[in-house]
Protein backbone atom coordinates (compact mmCIF):
# COMPACT_ATOMS: atom_id res chain seq x y z
CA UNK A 1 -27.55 3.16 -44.94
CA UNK A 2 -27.91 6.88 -44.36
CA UNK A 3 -24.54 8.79 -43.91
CA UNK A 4 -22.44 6.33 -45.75
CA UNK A 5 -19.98 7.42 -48.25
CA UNK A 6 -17.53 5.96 -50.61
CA UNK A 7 -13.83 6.52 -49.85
CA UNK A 8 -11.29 7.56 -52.88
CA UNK A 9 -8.96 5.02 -52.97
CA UNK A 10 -5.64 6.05 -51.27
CA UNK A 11 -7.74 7.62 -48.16
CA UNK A 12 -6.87 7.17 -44.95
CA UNK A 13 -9.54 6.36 -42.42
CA UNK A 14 -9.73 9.45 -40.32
CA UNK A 15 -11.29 8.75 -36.64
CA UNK A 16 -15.14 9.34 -37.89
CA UNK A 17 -14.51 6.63 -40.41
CA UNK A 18 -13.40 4.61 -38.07
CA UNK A 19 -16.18 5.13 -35.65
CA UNK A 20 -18.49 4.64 -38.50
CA UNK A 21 -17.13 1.32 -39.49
CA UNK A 22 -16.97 0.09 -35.94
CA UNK A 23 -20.86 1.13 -35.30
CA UNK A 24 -21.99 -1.26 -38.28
CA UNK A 25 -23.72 -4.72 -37.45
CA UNK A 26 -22.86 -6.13 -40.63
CA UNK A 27 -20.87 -5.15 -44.03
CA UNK A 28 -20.74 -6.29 -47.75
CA UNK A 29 -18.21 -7.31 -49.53
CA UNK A 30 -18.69 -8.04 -53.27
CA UNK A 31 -17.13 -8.76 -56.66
CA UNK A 32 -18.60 -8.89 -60.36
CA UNK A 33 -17.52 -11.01 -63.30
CA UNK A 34 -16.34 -9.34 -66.82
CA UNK A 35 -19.61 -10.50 -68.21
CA UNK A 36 -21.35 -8.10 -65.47
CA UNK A 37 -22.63 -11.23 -62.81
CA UNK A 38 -22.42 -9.95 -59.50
CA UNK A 39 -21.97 -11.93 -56.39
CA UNK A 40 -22.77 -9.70 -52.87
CA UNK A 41 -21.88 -11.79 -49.53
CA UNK A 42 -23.24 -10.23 -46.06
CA UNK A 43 -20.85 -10.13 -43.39
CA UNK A 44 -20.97 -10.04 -39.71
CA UNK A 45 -18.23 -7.23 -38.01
CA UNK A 46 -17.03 -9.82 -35.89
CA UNK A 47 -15.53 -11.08 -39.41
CA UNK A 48 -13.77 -7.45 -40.18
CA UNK A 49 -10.92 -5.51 -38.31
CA UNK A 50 -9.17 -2.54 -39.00
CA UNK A 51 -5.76 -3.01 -38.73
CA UNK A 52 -4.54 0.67 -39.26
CA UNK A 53 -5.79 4.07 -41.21
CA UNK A 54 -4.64 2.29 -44.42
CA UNK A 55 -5.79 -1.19 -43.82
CA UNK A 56 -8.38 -3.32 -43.09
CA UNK A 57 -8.49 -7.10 -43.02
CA UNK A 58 -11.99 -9.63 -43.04
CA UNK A 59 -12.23 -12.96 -43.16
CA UNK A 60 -13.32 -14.77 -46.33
């Protein structure tokens, strides 16, 4: 995905992060296991909403 970046955590989303994030078909959300297995799940935007410039909310 060209353009993306990685927000530090305690960021606000400013309005071109929001614009990005709103542009997107789809989004990731994943989570790995001590042991280092990783489990990536594709998500559609309708499943994602951004509640304010400090938090977003997607279904599971």
């Amino acid at each position: 995905m060209r353009g993306a970046r990685t927000l530090p955590i305690g960021t606000k989303l400013n309005r071109s992060f929001r614009a990005f994030i709103e542009r997107q078909p789809v989004f990731f959300v994943a989570t790995a296991a001590p042991e280092g297995r990783v489990n990536v799940s594709p998500k559609g935007m309708g499943m994602l909403k951004i509640l304010s410039d400090t938090h977003l909310r997607w279904l599971n």
